[in-house]
PDB file of N, CA and C in Angstrom:
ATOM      1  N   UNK A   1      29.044 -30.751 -76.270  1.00  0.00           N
ATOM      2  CA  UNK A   1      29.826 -29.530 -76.234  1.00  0.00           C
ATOM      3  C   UNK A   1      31.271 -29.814 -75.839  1.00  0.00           C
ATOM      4  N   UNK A   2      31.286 -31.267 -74.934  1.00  0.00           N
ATOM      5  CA  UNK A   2      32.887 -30.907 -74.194  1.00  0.00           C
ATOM      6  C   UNK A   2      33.767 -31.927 -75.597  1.00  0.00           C
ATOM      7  N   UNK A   3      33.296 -32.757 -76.469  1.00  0.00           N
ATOM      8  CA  UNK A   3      33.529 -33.158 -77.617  1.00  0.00           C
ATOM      9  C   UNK A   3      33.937 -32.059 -78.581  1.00  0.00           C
ATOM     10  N   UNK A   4      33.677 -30.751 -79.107  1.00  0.00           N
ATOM     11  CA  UNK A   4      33.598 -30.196 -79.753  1.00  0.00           C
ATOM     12  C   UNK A   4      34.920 -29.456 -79.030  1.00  0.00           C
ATOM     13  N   UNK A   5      35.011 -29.052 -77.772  1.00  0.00           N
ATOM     14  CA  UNK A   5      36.228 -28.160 -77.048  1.00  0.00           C
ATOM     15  C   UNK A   5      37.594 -28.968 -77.098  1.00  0.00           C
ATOM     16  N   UNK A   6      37.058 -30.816 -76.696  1.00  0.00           N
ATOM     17  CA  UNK A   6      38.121 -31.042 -76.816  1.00  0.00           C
ATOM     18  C   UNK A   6      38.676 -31.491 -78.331  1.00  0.00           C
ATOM     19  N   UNK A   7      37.712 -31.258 -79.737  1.00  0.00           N
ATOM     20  CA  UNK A   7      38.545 -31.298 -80.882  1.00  0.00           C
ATOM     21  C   UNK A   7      39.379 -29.876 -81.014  1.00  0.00           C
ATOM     22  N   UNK A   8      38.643 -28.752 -80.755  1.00  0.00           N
ATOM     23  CA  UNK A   8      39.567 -27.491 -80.689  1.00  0.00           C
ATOM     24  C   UNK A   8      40.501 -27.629 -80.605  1.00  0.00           C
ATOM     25  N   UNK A   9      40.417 -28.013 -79.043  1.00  0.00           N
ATOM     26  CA  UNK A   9      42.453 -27.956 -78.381  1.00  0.00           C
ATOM     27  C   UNK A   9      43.110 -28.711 -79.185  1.00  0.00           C
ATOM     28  N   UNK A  10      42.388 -30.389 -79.206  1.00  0.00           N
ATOM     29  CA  UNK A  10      43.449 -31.410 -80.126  1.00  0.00           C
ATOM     30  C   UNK A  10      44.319 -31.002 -81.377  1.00  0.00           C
ATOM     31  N   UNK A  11      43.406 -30.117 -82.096  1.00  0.00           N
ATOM     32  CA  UNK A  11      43.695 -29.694 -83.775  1.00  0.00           C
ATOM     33  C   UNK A  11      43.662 -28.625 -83.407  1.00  0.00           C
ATOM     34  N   UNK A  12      44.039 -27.263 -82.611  1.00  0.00           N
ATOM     35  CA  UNK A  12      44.209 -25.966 -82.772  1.00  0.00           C
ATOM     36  C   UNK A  12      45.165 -25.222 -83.504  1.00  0.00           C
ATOM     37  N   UNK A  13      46.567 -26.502 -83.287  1.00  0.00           N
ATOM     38  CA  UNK A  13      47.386 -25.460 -84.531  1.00  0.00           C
ATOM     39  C   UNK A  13      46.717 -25.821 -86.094  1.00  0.00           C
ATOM     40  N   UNK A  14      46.185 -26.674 -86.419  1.00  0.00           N
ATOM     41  CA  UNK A  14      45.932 -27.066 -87.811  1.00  0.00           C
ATOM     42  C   UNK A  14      44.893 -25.764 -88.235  1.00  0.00           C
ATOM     43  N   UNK A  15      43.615 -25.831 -87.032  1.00  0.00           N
ATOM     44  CA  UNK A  15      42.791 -24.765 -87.015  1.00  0.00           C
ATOM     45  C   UNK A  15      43.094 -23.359 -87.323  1.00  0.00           C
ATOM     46  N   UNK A  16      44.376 -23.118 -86.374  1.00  0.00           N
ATOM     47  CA  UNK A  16      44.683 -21.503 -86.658  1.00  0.00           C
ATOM     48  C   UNK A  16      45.486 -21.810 -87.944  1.00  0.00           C
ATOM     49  N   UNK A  17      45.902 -22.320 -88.661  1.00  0.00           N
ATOM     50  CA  UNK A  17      46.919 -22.397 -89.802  1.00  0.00           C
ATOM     51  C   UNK A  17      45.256 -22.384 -90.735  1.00  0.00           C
ATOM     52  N   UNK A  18      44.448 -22.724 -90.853  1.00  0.00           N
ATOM     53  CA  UNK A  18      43.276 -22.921 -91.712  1.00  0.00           C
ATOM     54  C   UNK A  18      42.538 -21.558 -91.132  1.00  0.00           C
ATOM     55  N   UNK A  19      42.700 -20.718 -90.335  1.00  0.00           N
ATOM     56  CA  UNK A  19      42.126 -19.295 -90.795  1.00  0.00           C
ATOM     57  C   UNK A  19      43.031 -18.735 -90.848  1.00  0.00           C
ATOM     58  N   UNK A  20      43.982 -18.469 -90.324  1.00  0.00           N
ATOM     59  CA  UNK A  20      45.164 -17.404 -91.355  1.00  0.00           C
ATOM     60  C   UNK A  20      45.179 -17.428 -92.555  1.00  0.00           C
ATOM     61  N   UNK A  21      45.270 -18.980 -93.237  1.00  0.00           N
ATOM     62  CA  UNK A  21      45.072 -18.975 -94.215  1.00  0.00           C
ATOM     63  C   UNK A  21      43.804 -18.255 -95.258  1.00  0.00           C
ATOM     64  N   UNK A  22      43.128 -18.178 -94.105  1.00  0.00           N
ATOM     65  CA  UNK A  22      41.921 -17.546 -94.960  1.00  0.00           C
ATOM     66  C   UNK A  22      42.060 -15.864 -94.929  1.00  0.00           C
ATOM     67  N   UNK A  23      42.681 -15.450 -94.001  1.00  0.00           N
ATOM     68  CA  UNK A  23      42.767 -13.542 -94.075  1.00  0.00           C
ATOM     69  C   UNK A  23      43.784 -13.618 -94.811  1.00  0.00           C
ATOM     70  N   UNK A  24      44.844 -14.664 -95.488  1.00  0.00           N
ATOM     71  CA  UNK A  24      46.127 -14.402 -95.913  1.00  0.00           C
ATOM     72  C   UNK A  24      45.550 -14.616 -97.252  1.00  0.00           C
ATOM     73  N   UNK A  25      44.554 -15.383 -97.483  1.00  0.00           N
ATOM     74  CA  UNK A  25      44.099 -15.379 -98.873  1.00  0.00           C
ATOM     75  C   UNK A  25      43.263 -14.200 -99.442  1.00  0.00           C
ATOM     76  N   UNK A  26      42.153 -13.713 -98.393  1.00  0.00           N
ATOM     77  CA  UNK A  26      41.734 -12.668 -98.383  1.00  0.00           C
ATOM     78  C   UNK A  26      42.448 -11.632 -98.934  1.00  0.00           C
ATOM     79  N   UNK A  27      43.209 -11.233 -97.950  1.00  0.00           N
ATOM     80  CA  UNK A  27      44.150  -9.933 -98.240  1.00  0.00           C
ATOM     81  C   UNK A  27      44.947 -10.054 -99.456  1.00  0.00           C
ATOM     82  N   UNK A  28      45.680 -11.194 -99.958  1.00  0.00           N
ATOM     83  CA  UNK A  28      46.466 -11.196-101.102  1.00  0.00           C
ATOM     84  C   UNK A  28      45.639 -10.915-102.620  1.00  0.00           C
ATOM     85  N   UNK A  29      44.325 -11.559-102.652  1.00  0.00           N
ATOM     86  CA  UNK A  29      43.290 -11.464-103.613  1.00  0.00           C
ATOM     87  C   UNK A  29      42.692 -10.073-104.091  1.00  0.00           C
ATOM     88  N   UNK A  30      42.372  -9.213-103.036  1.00  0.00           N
ATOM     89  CA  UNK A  30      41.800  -8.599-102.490  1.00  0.00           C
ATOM     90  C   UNK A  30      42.876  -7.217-103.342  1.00  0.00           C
ATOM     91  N   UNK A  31      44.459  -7.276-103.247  1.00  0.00           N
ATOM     92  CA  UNK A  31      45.296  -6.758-103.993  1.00  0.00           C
ATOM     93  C   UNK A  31      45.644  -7.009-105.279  1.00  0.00           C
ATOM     94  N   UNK A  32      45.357  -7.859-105.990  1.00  0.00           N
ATOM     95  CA  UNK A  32      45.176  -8.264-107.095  1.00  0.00           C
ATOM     96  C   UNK A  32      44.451  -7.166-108.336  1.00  0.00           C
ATOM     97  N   UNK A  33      45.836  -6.819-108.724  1.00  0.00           N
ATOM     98  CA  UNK A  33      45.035  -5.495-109.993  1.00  0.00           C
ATOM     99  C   UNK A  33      44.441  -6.557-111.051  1.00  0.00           C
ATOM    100  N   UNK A  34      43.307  -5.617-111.655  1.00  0.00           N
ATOM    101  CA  UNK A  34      42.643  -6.596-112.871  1.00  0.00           C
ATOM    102  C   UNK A  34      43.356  -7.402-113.589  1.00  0.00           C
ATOM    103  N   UNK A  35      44.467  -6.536-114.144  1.00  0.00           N
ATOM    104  CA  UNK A  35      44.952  -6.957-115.678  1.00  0.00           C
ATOM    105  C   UNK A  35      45.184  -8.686-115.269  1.00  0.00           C
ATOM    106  N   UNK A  36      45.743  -9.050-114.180  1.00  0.00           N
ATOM    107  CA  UNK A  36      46.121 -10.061-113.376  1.00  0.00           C
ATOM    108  C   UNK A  36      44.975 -11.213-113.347  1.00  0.00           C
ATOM    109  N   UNK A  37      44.064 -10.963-113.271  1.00  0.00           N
ATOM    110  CA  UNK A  37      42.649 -11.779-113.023  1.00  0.00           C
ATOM    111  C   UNK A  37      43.206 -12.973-113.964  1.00  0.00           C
ATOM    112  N   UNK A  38      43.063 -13.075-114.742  1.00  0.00           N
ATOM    113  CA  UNK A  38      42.771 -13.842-116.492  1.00  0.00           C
ATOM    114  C   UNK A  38      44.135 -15.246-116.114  1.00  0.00           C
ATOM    115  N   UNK A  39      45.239 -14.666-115.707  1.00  0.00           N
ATOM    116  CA  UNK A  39      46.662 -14.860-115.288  1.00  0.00           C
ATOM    117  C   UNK A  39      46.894 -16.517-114.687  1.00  0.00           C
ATOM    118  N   UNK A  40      46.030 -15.328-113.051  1.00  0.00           N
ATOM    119  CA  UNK A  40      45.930 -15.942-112.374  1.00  0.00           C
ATOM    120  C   UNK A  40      44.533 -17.155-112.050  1.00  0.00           C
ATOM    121  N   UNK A  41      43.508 -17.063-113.126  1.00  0.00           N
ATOM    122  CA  UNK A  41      42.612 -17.799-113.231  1.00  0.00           C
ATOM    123  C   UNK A  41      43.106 -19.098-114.181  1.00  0.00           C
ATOM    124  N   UNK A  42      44.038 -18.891-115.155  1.00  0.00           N
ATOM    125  CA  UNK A  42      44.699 -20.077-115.483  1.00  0.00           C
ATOM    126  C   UNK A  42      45.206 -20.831-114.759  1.00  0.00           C
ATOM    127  N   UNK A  43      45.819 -20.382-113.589  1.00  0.00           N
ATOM    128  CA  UNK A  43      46.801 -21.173-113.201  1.00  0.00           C
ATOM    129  C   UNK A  43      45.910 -21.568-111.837  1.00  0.00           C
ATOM    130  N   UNK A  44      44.912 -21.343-111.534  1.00  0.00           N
ATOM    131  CA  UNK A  44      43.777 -21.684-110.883  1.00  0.00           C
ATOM    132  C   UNK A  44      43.424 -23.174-111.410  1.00  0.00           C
ATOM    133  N   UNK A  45      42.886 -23.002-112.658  1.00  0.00           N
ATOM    134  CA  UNK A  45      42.478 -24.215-113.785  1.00  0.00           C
ATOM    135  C   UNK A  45      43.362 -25.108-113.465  1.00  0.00           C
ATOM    136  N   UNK A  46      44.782 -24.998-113.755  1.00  0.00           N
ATOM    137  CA  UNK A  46      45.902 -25.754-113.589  1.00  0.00           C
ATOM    138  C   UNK A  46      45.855 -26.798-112.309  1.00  0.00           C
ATOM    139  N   UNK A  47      45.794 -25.751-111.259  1.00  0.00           N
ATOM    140  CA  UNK A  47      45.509 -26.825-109.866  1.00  0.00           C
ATOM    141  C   UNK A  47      45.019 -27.651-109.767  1.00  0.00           C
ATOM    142  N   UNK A  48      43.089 -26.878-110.328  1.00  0.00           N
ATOM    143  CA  UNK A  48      42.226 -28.299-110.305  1.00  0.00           C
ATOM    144  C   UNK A  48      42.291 -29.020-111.245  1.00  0.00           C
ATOM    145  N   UNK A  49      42.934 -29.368-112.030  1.00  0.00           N
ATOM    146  CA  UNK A  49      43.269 -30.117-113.164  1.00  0.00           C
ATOM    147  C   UNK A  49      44.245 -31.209-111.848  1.00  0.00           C
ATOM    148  N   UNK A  50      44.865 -30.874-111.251  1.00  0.00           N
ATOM    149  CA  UNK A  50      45.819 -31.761-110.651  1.00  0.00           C
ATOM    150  C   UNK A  50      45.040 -32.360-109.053  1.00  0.00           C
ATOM    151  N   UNK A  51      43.766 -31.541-108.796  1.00  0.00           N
ATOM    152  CA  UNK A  51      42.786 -32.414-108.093  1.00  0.00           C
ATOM    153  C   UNK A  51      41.937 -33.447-108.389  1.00  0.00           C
ATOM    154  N   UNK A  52      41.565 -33.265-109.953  1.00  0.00           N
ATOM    155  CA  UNK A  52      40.975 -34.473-110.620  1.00  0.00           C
ATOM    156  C   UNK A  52      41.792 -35.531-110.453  1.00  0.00           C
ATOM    157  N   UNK A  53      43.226 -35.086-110.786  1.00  0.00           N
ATOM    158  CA  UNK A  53      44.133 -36.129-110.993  1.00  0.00           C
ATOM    159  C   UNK A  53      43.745 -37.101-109.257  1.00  0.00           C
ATOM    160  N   UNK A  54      43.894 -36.617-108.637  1.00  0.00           N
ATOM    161  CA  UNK A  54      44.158 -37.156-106.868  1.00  0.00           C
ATOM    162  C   UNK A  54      42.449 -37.864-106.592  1.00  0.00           C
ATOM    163  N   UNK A  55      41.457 -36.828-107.321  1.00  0.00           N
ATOM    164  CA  UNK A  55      40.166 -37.711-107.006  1.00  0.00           C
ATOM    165  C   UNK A  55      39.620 -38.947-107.772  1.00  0.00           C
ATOM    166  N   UNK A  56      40.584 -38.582-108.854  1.00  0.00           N
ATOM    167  CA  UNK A  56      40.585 -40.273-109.554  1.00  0.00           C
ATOM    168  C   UNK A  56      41.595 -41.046-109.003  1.00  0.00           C
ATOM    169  N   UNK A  57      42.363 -40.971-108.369  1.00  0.00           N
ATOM    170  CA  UNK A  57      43.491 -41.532-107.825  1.00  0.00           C
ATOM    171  C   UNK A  57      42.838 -42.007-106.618  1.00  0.00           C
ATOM    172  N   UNK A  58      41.977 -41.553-105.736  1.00  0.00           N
ATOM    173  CA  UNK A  58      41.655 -42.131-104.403  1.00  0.00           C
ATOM    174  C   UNK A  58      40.490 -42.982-104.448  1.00  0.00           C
ATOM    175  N   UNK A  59      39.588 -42.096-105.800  1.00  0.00           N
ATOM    176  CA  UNK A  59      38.461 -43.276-106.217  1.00  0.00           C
ATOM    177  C   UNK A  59      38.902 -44.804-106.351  1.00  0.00           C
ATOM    178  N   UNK A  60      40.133 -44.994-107.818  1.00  0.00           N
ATOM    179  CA  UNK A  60      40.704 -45.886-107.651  1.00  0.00           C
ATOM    180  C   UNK A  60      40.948 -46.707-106.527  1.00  0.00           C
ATOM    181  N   UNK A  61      41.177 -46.406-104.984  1.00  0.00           N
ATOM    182  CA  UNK A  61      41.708 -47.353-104.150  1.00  0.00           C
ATOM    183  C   UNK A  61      40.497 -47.145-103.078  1.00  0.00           C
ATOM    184  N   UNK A  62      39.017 -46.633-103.779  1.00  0.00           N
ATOM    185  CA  UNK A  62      37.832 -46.721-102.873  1.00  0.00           C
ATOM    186  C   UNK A  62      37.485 -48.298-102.308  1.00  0.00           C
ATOM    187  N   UNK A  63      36.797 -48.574-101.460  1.00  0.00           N
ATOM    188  CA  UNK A  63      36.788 -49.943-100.759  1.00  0.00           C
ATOM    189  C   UNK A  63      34.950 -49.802-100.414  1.00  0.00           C
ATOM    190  N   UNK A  64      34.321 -48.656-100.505  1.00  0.00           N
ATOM    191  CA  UNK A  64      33.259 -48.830-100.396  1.00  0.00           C
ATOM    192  C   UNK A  64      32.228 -47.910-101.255  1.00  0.00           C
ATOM    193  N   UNK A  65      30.875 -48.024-101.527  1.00  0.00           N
ATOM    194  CA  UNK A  65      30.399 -47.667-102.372  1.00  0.00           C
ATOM    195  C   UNK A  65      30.214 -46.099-102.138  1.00  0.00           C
ATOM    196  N   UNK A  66      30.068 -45.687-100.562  1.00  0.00           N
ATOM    197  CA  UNK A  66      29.896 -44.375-100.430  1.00  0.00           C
ATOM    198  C   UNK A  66      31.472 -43.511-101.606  1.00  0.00           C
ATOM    199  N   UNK A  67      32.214 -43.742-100.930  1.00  0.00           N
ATOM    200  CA  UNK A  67      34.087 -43.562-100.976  1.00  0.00           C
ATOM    201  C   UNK A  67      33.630 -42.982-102.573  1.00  0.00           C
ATOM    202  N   UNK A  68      33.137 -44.310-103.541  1.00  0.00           N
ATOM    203  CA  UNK A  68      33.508 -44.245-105.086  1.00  0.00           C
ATOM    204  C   UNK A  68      31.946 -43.230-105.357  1.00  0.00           C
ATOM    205  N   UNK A  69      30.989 -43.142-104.476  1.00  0.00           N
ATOM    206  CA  UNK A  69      30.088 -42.102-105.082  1.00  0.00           C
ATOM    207  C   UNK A  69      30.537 -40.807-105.189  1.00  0.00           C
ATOM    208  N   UNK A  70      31.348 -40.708-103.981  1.00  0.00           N
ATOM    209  CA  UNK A  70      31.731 -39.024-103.260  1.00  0.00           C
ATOM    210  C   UNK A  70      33.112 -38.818-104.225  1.00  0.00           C
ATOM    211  N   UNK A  71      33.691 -39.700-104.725  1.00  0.00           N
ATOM    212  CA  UNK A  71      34.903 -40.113-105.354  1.00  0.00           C
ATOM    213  C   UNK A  71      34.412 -39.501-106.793  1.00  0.00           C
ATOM    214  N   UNK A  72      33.141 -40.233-107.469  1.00  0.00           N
ATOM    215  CA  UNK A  72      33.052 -39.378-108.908  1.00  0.00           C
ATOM    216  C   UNK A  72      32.297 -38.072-108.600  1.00  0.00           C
ATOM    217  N   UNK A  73      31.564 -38.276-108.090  1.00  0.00           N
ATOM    218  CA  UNK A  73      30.918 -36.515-107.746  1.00  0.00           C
ATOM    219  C   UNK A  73      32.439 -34.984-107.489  1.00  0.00           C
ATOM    220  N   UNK A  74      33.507 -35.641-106.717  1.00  0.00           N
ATOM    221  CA  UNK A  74      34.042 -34.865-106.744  1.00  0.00           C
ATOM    222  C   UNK A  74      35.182 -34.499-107.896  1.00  0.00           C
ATOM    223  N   UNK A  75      35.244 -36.105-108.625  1.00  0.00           N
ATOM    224  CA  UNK A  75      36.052 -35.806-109.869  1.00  0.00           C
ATOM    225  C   UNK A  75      34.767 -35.009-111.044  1.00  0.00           C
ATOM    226  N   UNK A  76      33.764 -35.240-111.303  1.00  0.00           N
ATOM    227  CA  UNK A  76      32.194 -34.614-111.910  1.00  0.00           C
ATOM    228  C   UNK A  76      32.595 -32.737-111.540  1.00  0.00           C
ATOM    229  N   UNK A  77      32.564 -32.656-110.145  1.00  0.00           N
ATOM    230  CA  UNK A  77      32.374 -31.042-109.557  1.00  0.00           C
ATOM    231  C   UNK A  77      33.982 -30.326-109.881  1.00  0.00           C
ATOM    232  N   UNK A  78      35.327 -31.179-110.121  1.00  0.00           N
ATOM    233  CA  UNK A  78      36.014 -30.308-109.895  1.00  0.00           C
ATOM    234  C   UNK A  78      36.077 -30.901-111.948  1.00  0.00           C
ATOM    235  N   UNK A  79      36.184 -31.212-112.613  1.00  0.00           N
ATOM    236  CA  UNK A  79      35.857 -30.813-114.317  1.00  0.00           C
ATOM    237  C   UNK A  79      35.090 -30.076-114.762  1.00  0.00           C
ATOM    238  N   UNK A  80      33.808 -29.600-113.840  1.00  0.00           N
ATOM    239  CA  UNK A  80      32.853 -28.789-114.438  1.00  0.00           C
ATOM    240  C   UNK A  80      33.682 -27.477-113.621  1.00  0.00           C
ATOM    241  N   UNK A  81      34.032 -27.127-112.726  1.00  0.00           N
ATOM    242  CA  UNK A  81      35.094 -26.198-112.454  1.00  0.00           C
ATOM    243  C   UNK A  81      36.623 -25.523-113.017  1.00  0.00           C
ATOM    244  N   UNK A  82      36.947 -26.780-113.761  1.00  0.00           N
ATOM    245  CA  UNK A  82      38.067 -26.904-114.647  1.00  0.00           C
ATOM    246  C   UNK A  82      37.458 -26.030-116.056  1.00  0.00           C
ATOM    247  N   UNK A  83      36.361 -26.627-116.879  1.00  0.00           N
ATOM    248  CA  UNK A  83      36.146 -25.792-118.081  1.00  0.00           C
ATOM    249  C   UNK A  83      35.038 -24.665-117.969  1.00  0.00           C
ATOM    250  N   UNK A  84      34.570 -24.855-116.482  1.00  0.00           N
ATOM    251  CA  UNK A  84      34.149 -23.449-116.426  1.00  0.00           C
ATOM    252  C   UNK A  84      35.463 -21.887-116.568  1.00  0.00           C
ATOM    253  N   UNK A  85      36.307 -22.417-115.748  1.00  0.00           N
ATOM    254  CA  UNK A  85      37.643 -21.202-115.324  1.00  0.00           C
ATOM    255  C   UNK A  85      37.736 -21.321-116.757  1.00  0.00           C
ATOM    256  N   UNK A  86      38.085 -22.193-117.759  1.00  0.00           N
ATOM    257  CA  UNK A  86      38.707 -21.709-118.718  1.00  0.00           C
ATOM    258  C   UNK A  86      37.512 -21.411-120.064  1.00  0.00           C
ATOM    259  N   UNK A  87      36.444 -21.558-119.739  1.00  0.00           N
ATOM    260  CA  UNK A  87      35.397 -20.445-120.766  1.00  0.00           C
ATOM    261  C   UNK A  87      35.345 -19.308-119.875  1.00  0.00           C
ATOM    262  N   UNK A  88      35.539 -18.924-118.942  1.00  0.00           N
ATOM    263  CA  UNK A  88      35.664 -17.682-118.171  1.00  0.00           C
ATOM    264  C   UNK A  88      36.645 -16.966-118.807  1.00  0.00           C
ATOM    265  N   UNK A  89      37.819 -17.420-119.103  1.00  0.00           N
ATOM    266  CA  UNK A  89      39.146 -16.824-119.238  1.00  0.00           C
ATOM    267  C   UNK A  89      39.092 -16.773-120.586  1.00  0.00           C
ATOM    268  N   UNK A  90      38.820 -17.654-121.615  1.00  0.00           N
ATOM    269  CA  UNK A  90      38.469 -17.314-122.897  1.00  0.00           C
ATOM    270  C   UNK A  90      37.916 -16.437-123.100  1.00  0.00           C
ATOM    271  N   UNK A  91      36.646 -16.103-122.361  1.00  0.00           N
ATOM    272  CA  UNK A  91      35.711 -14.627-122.734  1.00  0.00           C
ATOM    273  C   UNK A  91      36.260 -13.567-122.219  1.00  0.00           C
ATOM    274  N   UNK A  92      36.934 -12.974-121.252  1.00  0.00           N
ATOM    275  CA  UNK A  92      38.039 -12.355-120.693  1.00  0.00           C
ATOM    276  C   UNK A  92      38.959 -12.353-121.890  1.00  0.00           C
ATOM    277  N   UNK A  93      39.560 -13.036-122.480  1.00  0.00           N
ATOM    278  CA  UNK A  93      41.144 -12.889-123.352  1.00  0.00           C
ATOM    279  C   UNK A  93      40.055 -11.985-124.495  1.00  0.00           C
ATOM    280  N   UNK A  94      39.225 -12.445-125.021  1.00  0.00           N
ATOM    281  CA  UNK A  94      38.140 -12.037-126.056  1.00  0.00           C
ATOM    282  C   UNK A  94      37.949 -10.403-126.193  1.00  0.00           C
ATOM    283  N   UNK A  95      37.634  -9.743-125.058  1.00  0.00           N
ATOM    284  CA  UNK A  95      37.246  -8.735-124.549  1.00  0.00           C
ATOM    285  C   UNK A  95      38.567  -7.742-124.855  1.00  0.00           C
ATOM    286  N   UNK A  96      39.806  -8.460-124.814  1.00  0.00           N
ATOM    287  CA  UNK A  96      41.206  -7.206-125.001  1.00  0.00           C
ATOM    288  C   UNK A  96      41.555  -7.792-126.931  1.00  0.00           C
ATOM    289  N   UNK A  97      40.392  -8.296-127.328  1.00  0.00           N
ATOM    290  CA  UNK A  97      41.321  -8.680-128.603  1.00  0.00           C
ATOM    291  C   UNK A  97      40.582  -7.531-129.657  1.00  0.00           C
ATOM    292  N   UNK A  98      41.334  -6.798-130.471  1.00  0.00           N
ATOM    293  CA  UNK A  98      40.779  -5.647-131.340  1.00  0.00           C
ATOM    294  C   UNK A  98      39.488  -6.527-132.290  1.00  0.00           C
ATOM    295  N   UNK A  99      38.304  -5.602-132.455  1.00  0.00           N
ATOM    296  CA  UNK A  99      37.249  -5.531-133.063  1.00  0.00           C
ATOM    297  C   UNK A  99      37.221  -5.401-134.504  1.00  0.00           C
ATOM    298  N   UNK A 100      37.564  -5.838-135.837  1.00  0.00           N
ATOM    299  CA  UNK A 100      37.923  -5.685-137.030  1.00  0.00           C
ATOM    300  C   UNK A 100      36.734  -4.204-137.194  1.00  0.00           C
ATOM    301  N   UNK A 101      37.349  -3.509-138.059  1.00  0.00           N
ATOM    302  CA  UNK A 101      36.600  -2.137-138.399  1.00  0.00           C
ATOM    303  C   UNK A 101      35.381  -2.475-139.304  1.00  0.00           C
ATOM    304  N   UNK A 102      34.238  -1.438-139.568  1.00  0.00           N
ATOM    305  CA  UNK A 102      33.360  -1.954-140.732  1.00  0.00           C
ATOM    306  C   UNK A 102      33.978  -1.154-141.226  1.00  0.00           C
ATOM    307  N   UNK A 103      33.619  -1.143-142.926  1.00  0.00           N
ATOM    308  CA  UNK A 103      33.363  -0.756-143.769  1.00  0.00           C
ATOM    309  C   UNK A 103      32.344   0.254-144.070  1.00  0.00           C
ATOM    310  N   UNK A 104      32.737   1.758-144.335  1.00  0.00           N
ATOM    311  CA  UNK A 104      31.856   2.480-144.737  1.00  0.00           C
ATOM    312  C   UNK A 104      31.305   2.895-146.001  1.00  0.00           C
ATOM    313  N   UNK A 105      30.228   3.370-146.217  1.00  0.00           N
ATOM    314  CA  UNK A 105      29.884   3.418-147.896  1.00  0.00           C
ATOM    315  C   UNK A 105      30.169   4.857-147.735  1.00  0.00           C
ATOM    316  N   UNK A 106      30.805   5.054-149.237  1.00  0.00           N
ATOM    317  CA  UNK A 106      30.746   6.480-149.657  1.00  0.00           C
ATOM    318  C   UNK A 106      29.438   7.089-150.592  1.00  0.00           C
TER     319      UNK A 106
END
């Protein structure tokens, strides 16, 4: 327990900066009108596109076998996250695109 109090104190500003961050994400999301969703889920994609980049980048300079397992699993988890957001957002763009009319018989 006195291990755990004294990581608190050590890292408390990092700590409180990592839940603000979380009511500040909360609340900003949370305001987010629809039309916006689709928008801002691209540019979601975008990010983790630039985390693959960093988890192949650290795999690269892995030194042990755990490092390069946790290394492709997390480059594996954040690509299947990458073309998930963007078949999400494809079926979303889909949904506002006009329906061609049928044809009626006279």
């Amino acid at each position: 327990m006195q291990e755990i109090l004294t990581y608190f104190f050590e890292y408390r500003q990092m700590i409180f900066v990592v839940v603000l961050s979380v009511f500040l994400g909360i609340e900003v999301i949370s305001n987010v009108p629809a039309i916006l969703h689709t928008p801002l889920m691209s540019g979601a994609n975008a990010i983790h596109g630039v985390v693959i980049i960093g988890a192949i980048i650290v795999m690269g300079h892995a030194e042990s076998t755990l490092a390069m397992v946790l290394g492709f699993l997390a480059v594996v988890l954040g690509t299947l996250n990458v073309v998930g957001g963007f078949v999400v957002t494809d079926r979303m763009l889909d949904m506002f695109k006009k329906k061609p009319k049928k044809e009626t018989k006279n």
